[in-house]
Protein backbone atom coordinates (compact mmCIF):
# COMPACT_ATOMS: atom_id res chain seq x y z
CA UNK A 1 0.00 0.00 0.00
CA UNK A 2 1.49 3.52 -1.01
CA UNK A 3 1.00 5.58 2.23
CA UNK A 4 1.82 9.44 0.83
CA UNK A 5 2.46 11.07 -2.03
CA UNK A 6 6.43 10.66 -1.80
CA UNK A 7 6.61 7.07 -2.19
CA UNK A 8 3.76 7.12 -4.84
CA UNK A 9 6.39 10.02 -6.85
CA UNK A 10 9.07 6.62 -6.20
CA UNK A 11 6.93 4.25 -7.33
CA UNK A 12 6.29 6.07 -10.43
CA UNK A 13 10.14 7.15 -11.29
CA UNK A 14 10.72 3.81 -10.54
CA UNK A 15 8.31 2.28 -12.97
CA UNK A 16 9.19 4.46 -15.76
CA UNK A 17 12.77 5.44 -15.44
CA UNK A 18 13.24 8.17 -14.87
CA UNK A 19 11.80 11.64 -12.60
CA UNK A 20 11.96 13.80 -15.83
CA UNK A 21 8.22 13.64 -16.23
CA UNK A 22 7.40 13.12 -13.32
CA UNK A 23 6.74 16.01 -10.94
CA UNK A 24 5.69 16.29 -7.01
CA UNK A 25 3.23 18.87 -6.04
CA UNK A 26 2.44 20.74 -2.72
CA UNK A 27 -1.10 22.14 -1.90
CA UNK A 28 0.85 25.15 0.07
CA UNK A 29 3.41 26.00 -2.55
CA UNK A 30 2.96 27.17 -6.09
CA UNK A 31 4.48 25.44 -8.67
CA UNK A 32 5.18 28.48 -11.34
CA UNK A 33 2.66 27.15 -13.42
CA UNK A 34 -0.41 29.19 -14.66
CA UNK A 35 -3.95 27.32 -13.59
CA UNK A 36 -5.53 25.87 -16.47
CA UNK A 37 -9.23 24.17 -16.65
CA UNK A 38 -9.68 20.66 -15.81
CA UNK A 39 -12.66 20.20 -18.06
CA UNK A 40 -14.07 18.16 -16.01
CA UNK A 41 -15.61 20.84 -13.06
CA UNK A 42 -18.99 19.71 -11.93
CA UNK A 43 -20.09 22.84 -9.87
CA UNK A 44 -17.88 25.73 -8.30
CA UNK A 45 -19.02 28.02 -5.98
CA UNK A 46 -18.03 30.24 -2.20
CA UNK A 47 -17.90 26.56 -0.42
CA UNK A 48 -16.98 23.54 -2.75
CA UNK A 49 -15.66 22.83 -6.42
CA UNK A 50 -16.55 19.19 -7.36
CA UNK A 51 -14.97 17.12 -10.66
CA UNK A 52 -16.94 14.67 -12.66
CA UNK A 53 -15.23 11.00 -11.94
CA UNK A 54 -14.78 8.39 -14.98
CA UNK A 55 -18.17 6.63 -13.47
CA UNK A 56 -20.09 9.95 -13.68
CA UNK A 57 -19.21 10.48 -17.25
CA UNK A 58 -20.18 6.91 -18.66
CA UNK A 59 -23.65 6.93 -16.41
CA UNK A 60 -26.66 6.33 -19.09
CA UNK A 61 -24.30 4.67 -21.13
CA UNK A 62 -27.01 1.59 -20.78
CA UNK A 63 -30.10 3.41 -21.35
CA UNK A 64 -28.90 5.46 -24.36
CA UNK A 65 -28.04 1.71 -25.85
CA UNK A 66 -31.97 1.45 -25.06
CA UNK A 67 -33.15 4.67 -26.40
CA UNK A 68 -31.46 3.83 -29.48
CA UNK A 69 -32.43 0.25 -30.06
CA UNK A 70 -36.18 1.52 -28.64
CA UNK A 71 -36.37 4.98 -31.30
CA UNK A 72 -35.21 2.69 -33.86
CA UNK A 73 -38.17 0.18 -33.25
CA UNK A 74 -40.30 3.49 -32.52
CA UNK A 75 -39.81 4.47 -36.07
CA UNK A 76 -40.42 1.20 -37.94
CA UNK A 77 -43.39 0.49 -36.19
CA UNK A 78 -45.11 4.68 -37.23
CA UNK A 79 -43.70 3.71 -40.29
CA UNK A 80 -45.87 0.80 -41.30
CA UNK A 81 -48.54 2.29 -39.13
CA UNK A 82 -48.83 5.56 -41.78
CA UNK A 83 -47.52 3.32 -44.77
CA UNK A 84 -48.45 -0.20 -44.32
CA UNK A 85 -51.28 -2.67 -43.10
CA UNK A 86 -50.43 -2.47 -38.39
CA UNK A 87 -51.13 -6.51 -37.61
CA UNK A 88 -51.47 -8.05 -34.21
CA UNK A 89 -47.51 -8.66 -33.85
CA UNK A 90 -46.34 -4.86 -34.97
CA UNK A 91 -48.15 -4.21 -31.44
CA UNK A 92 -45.45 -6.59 -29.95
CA UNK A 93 -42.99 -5.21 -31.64
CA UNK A 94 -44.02 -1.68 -30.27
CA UNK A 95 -44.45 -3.10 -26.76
CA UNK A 96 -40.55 -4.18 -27.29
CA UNK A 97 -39.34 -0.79 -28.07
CA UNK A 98 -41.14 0.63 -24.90
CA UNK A 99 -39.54 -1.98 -22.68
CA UNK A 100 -35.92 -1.38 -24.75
CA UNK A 101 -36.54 2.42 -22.99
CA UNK A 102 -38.27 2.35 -19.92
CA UNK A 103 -36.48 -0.91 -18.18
CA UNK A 104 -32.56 -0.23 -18.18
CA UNK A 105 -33.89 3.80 -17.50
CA UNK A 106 -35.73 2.69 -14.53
CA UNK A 107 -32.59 0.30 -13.79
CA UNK A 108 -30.33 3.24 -13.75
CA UNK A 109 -32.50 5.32 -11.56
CA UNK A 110 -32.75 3.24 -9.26
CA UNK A 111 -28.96 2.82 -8.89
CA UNK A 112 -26.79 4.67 -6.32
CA UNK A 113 -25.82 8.27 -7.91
CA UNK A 114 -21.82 8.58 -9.12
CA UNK A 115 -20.59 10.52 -6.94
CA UNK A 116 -17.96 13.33 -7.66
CA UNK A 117 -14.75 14.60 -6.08
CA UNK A 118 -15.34 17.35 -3.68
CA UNK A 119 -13.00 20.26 -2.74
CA UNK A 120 -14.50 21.54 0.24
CA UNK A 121 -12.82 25.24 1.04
CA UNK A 122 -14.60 25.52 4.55
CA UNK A 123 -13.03 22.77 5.93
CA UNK A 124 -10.24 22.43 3.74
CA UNK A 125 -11.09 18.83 2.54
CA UNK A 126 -11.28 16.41 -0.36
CA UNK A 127 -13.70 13.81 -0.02
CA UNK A 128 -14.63 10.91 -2.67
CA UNK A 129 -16.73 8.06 -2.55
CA UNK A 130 -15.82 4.25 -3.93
CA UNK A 131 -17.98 1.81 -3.93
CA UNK A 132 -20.10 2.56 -0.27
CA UNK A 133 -17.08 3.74 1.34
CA UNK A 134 -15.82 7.83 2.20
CA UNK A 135 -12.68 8.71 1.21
CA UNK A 136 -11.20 12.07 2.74
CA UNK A 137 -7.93 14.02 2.88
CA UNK A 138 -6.45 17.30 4.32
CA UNK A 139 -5.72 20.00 2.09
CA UNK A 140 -3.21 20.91 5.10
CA UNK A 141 -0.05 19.04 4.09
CA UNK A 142 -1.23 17.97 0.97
CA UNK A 143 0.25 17.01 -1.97
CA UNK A 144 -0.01 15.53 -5.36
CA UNK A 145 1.81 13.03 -8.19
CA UNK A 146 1.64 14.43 -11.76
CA UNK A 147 3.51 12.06 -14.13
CA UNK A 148 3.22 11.46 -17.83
CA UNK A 149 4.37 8.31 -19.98
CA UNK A 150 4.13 6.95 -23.15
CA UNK A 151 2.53 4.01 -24.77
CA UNK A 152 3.42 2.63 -28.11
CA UNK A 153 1.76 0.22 -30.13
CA UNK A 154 1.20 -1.23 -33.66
CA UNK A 155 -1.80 0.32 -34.76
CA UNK A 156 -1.69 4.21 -33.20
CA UNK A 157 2.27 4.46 -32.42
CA UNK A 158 3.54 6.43 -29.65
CA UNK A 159 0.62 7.73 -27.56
CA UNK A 160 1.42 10.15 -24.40
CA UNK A 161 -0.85 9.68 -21.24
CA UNK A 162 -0.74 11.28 -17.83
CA UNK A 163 -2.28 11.34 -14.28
CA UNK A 164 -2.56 13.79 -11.66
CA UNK A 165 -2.89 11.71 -8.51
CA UNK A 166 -3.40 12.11 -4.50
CA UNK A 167 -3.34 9.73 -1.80
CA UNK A 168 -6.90 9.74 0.55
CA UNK A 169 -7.54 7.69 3.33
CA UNK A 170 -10.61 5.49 4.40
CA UNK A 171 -12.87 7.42 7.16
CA UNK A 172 -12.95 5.37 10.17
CA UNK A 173 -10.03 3.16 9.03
CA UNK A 174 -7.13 5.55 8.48
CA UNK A 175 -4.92 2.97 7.50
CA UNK A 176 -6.06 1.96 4.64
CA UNK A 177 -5.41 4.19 1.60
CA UNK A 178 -5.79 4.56 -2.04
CA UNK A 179 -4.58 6.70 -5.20
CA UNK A 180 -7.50 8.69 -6.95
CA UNK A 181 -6.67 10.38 -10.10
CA UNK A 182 -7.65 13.66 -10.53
CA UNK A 183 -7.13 14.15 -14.24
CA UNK A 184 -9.70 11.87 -16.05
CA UNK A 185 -8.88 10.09 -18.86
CA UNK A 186 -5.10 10.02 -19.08
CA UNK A 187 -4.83 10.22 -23.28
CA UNK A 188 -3.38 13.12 -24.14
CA UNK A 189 -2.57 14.38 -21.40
CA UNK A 190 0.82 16.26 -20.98
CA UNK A 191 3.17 16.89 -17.74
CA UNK A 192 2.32 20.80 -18.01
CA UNK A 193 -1.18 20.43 -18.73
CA UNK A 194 -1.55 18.36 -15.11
CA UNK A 195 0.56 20.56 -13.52
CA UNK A 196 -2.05 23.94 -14.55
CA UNK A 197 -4.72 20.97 -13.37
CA UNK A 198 -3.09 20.92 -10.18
CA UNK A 199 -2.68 24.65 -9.77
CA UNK A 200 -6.55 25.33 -10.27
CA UNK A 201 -7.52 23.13 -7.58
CA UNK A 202 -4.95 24.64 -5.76
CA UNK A 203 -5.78 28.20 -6.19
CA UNK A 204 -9.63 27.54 -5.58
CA UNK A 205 -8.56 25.59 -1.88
CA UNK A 206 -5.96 28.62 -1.12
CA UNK A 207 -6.64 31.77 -3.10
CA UNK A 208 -10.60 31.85 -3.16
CA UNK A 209 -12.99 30.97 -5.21
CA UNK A 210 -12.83 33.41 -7.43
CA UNK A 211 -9.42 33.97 -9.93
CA UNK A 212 -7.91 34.84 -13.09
CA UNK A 213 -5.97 33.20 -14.99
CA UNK A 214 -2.89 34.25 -13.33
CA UNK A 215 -4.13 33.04 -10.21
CA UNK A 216 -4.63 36.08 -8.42
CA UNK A 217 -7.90 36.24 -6.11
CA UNK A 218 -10.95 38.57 -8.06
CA UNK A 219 -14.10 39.39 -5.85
CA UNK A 220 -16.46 37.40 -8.09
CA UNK A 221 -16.86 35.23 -11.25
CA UNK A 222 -15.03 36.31 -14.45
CA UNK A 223 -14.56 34.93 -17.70
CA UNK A 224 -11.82 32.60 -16.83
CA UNK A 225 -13.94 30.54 -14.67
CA UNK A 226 -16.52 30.62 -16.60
CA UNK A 227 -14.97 29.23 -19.20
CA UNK A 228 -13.84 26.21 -17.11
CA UNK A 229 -17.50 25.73 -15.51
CA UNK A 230 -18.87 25.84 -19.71
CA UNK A 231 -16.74 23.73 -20.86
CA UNK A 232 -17.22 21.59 -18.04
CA UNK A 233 -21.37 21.58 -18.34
CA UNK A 234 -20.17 20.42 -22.25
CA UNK A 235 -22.10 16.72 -22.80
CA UNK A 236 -22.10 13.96 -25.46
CA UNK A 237 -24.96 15.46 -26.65
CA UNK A 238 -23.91 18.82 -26.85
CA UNK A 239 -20.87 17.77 -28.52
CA UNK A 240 -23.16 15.74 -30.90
CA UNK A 241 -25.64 18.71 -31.79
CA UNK A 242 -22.20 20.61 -32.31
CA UNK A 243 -21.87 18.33 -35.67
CA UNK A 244 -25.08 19.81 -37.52
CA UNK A 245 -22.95 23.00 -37.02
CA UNK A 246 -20.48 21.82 -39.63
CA UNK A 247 -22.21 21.98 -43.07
CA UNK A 248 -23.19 25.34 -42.48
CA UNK A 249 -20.13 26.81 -41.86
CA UNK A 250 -18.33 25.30 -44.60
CA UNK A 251 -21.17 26.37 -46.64
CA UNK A 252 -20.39 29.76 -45.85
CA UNK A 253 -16.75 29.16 -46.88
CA UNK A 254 -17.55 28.16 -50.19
CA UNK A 255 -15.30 25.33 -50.62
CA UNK A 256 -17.81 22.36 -50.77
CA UNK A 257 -18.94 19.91 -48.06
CA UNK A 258 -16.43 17.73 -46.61
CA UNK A 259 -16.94 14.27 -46.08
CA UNK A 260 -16.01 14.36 -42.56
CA UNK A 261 -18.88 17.23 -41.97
CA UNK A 262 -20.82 15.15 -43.92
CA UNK A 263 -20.33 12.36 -41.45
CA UNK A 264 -20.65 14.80 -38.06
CA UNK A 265 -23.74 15.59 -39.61
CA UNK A 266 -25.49 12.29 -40.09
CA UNK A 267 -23.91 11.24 -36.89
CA UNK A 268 -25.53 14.13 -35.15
CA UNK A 269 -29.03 12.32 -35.89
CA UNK A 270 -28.30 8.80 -35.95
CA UNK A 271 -26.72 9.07 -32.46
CA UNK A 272 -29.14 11.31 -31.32
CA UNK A 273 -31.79 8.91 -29.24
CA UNK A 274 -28.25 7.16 -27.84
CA UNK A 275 -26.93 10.61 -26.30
CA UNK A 276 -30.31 12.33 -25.51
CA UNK A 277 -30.30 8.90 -22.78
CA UNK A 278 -27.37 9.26 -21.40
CA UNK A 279 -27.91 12.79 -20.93
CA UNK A 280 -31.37 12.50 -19.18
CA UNK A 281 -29.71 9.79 -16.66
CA UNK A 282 -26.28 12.21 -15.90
CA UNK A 283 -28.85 14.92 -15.13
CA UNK A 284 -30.65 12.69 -13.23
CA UNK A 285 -27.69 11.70 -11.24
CA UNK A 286 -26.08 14.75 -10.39
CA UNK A 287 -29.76 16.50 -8.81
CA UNK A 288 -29.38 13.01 -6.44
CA UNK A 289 -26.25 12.99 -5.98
CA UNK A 290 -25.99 15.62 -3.07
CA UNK A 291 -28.12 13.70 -0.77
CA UNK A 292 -26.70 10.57 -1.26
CA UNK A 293 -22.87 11.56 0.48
CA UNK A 294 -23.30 10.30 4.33
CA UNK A 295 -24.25 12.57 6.69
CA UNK A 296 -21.05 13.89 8.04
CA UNK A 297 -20.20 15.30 4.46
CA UNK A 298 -23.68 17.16 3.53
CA UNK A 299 -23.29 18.81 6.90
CA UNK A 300 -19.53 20.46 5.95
CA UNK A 301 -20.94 21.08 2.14
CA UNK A 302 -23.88 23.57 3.62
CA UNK A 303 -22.95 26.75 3.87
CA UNK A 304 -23.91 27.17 7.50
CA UNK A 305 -22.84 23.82 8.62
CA UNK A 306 -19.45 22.43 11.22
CA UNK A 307 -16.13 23.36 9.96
CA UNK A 308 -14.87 20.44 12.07
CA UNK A 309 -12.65 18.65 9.53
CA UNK A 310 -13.38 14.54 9.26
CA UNK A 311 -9.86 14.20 10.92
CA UNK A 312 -11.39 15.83 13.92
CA UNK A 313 -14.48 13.77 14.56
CA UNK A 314 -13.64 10.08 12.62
CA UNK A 315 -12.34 8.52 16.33
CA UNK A 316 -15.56 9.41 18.27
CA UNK A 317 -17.71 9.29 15.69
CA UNK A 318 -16.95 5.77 14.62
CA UNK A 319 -16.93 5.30 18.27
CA UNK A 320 -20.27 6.66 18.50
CA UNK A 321 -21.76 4.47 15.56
CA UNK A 322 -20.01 0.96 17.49
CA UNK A 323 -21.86 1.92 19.96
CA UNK A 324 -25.23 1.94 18.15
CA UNK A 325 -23.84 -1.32 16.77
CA UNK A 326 -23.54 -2.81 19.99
CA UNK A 327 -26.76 -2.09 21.43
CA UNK A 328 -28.44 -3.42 18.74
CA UNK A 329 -26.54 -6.54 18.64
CA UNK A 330 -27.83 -6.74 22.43
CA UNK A 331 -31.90 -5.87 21.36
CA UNK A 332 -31.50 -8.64 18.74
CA UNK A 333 -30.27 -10.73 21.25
CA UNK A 334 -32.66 -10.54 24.08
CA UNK A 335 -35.47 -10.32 21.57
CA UNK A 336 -34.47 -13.61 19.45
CA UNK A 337 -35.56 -16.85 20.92
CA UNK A 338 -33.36 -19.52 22.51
């Protein structure tokens, strides 16, 4: 188990080499860098910033599959309905394409909420959720791996990847720890790039909410954060509906239609049903997923509520649940027969 950031930063020189591209951060010291957008910011405001996780961003990836295979069977069944002779099995066939939408919607509903990774500035914290279980760290004494490497194949050559990465431990069981990138997907992704990553979260925890792109503090929202939180709100579908965009402006150029605009294009309705899912399900998720962080955590994200950090009240309040534990272990016991 890597226990702090230092030994993760020796892991990773160790696994590729060299330190060269490989870079330790501190949550207290700047690292010359200018902050640059993550891309991947949730929500930002006077109390918390929180980033979309890998889960989040796949979520409805099961339900657009069924709002695709369901609009598809929608269609053919109008189709002989205004054009054709509707029999007793085209009424199956419609009852299919309902089911193909409604069941794996209602199946991903009904799921737990992905939950992001929250920067909370009151308490100085960074909590995360995997699988059931709270994840927390300090920003006090934190710091952070940024590393980038290189992977080379047959097909696409020399790719570059990289991951921003801290260390958080498990509430109530200190001990155990684990490595949660903060970078998304790692294609792409350079050593500076991570580093300007690094130095946005890092300004938000220590500067204010509120900066330029310099990193100084400014008294309220301005364009550069702004145009993190846009391109942050930025969806499959949006990106999608982007493609219709094409044809017309290389209409206006007047050199023709390109096949690839062409292709954006016809993408842009084909894949339409498939993102409009997975869109309804993220949106979905992220109005449920506020209520679903335990209790300890929706009580530092409000405004109004403790400023205790986790740190402070883990011992006695995992004491405090045991407890509870224990006394209804004993009810169950005196109440169960002999």
């Amino acid at each position: 188990m890597i226990e702090n950031a230092k030994k993760l930063f020796d892991a990773v020189a160790s696994k590729f080499g060299t330190s060269s591209n490989t870079m330790l951060l501190s949550g207290s010291l700047s690292s010359g860098y200018a902050p640059s957008q993550p891309g991947l910011i949730e929500s930002q405001d006077e109390v918390f910033l929180s980033l979309k996780t890998g889960s989040s961003e796949s979520k409805g990836t099961l339900t657009g599959i069924g709002f695709f295979i369901g609009g598809f069977g929608l269609t053919v069944f109008l189709f002989i309905g205004l054009f054709g002779e509707t029999l007793g099995a085209d009424w199956w066939f419609l009852l299919f394409s309902l089911l193909a939408i409604a069941v794996p919607m209602i199946w991903e509903i009904s799921r737990p909420p992905s939950l992001p990774i929250v920067f909370n500035r009151r308490t100085q914290e960074v909590y995360y959720e995997m699988k059931g279980d709270l994840y927390h760290a300090n920003w006090d004494g934190i710091e952070a791996v940024a590393y980038e490497y290189k992977i080379i194949n047959q097909y696409s050559g020399s790719i570059v990847h990289g991951n921003l990465e801290i260390i958080l431990q498990k509430f109530g069981v200190p001990d155990e720890r684990i490595v949660l990138n903060l970078s998304g997907v790692p294609a792409g992704k350079r050593l500076p790039a991570l580093i300007g990553i690094w130095e946005y979260l890092r300004c938000f925890m220590t500067v204010g909410p509120w900066f330029d792109e310099a990193g100084r503090k400014t008294e309220s929202r301005n364009t550069f954060i702004e145009k993190g939180l846009k391109s942050g709100r930025v969806s499959f579908l949006d990106q999608l509906l982007q493609g219709r965009k094409f044809i017309g402006e290389e209409r206006k150029e007047g050199n023709g239609i390109s096949g690839s605009a062409f292709l954006y294009w016809l993408d842009s309705y084909l894949l339409f049903p498939f993102a409009f899912g997975m869109e309804c399900i993220q949106k979905i998720d992220r109005m449920r997923s506020r209520k679903h962080w335990p209790e300890v955590v929706q009580e530092r994200l409000d405004p109004n509520g403790p400023t205790t950090r986790l740190i402070d009240i883990e011992e006695a309040y995992m004491a405090q649940k045991q407890k509870e534990l224990d006394e209804l272990h004993e009810r169950m016991r005196k109440t169960l027969p002999r």
